[in-house]
C-alpha atoms as a PDB file:
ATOM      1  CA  UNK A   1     -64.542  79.544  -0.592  1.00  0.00           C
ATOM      2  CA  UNK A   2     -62.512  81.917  -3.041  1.00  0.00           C
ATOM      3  CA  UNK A   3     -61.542  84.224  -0.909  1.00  0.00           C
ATOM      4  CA  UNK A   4     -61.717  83.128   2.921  1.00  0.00           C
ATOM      5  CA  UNK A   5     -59.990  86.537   4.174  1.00  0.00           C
ATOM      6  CA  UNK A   6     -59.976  89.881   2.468  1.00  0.00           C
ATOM      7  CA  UNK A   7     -56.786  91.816   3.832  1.00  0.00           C
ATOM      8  CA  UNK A   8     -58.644  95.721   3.814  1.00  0.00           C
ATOM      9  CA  UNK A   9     -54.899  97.240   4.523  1.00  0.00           C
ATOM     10  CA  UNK A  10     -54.634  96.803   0.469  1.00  0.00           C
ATOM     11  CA  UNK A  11     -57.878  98.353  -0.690  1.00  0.00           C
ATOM     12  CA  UNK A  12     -57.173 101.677  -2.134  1.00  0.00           C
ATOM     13  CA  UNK A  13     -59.004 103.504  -4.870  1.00  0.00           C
ATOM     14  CA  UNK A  14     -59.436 106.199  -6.611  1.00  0.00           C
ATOM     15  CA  UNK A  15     -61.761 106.545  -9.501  1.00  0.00           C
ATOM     16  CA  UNK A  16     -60.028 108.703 -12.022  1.00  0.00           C
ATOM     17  CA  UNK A  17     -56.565 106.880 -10.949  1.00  0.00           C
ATOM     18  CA  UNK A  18     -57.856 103.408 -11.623  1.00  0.00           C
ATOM     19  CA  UNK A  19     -59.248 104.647 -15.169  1.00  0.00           C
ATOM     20  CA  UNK A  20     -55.819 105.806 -15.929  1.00  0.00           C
ATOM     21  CA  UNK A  21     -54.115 102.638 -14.434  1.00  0.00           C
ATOM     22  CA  UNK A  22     -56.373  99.947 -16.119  1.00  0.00           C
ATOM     23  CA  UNK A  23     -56.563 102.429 -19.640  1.00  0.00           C
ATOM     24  CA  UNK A  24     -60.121 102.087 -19.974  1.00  0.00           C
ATOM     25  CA  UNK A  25     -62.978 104.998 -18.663  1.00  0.00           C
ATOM     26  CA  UNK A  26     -62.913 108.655 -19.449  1.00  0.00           C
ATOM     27  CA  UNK A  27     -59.376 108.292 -21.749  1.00  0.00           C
ATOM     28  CA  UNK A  28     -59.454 109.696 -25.410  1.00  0.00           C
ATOM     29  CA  UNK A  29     -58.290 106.640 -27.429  1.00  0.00           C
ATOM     30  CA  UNK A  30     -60.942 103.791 -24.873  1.00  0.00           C
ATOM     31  CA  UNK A  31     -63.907 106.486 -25.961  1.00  0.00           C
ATOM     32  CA  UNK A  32     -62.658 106.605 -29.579  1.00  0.00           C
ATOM     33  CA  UNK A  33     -63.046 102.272 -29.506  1.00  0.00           C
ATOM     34  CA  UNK A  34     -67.187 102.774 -28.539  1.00  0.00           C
ATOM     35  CA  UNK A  35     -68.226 107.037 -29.906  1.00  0.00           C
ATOM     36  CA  UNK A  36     -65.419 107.771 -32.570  1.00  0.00           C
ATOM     37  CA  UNK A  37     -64.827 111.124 -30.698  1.00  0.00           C
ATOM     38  CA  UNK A  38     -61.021 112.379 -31.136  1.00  0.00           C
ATOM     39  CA  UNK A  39     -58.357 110.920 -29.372  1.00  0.00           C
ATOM     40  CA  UNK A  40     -56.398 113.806 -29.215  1.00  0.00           C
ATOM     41  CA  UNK A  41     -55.650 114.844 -25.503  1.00  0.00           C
ATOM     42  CA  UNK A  42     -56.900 117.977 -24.122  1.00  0.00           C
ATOM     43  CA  UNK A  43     -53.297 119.384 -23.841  1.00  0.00           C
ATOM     44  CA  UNK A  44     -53.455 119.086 -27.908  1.00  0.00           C
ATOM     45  CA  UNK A  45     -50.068 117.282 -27.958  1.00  0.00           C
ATOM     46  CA  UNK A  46     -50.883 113.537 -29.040  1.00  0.00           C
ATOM     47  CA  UNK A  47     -53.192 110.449 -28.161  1.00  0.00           C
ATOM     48  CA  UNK A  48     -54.103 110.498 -24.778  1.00  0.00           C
ATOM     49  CA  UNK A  49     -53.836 106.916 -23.663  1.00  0.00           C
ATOM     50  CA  UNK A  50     -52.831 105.580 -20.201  1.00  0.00           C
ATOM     51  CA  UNK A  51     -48.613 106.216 -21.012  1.00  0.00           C
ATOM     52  CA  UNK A  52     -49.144 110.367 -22.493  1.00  0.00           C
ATOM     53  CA  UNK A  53     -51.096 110.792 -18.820  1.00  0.00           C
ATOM     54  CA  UNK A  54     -48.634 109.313 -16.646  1.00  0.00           C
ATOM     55  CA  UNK A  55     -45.560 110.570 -18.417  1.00  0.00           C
ATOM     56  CA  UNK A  56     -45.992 113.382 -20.974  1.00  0.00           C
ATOM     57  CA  UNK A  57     -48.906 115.407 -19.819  1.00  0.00           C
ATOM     58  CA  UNK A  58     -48.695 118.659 -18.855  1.00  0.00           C
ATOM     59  CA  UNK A  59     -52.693 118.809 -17.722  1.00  0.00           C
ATOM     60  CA  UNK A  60     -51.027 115.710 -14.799  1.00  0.00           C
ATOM     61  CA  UNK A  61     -48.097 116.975 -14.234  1.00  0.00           C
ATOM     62  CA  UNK A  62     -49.345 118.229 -10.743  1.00  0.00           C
ATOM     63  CA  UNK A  63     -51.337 114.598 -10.117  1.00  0.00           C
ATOM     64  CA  UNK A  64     -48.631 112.613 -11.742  1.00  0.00           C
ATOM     65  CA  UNK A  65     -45.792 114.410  -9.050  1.00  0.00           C
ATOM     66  CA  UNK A  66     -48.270 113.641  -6.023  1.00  0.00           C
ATOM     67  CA  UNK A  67     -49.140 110.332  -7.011  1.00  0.00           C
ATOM     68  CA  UNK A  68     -47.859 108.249  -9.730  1.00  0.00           C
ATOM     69  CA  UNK A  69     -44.465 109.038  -8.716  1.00  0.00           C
ATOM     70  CA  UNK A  70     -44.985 107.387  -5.286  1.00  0.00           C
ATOM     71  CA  UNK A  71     -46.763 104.236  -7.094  1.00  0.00           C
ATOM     72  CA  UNK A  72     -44.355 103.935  -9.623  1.00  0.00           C
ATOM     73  CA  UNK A  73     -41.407 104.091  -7.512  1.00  0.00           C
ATOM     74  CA  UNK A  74     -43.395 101.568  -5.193  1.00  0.00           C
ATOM     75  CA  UNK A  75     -43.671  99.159  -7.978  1.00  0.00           C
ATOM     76  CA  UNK A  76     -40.693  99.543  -9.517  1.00  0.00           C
ATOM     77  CA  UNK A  77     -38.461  99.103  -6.872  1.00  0.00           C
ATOM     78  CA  UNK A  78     -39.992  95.775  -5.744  1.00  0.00           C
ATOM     79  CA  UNK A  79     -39.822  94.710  -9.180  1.00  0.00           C
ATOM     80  CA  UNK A  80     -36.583  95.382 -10.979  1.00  0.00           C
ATOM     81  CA  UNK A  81     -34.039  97.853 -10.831  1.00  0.00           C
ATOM     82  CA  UNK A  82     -35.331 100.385 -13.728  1.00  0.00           C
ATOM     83  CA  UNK A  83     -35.816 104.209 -12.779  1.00  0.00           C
ATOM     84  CA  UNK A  84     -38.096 106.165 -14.662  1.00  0.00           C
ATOM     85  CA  UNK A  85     -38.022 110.257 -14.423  1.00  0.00           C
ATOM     86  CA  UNK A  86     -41.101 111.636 -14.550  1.00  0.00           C
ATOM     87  CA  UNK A  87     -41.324 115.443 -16.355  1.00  0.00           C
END
């Protein structure tokens, strides 16, 4: 047996969230890999892969304060000592 007990307390999601986290889905520069479509962000700044959406992005700045904030100071704190500031 792989997997003789699955702990549920761990099992979040969230499908737009996990695109972003894993860098692959509905992001500019994964669709430009498979339909050559731009990979300009929508905020017409730069690429959009997974790092302009979680850091630079005006368009998440309102998801990014709710949620990656909490998640990154989650991981980062039981993982080193380095702070990131989020815009």
């Amino acid at each position: 047996m792989v997997c003789p007990k699955v702990n549920l307390n761990r099992l979040h999601g969230n499908y737009f969230i996990n695109q972003i986290i894993t860098g692959h889905g509905a992001i500019a520069i994964y669709q430009h890999k498979f339909f050559s479509s731009s990979q300009v962000c929508n905020c017409g700044k730069e690429v959009e892969d997974r790092d302009h959406i979680i850091f630079k992005c005006e368009l998440w700045k309102e998801i990014r304060g709710k949620y990656f904030l909490i998640t990154l100071r989650t991981s980062i704190s039981s993982n080193s000592n380095k702070q990131v500031r989020l815009e």
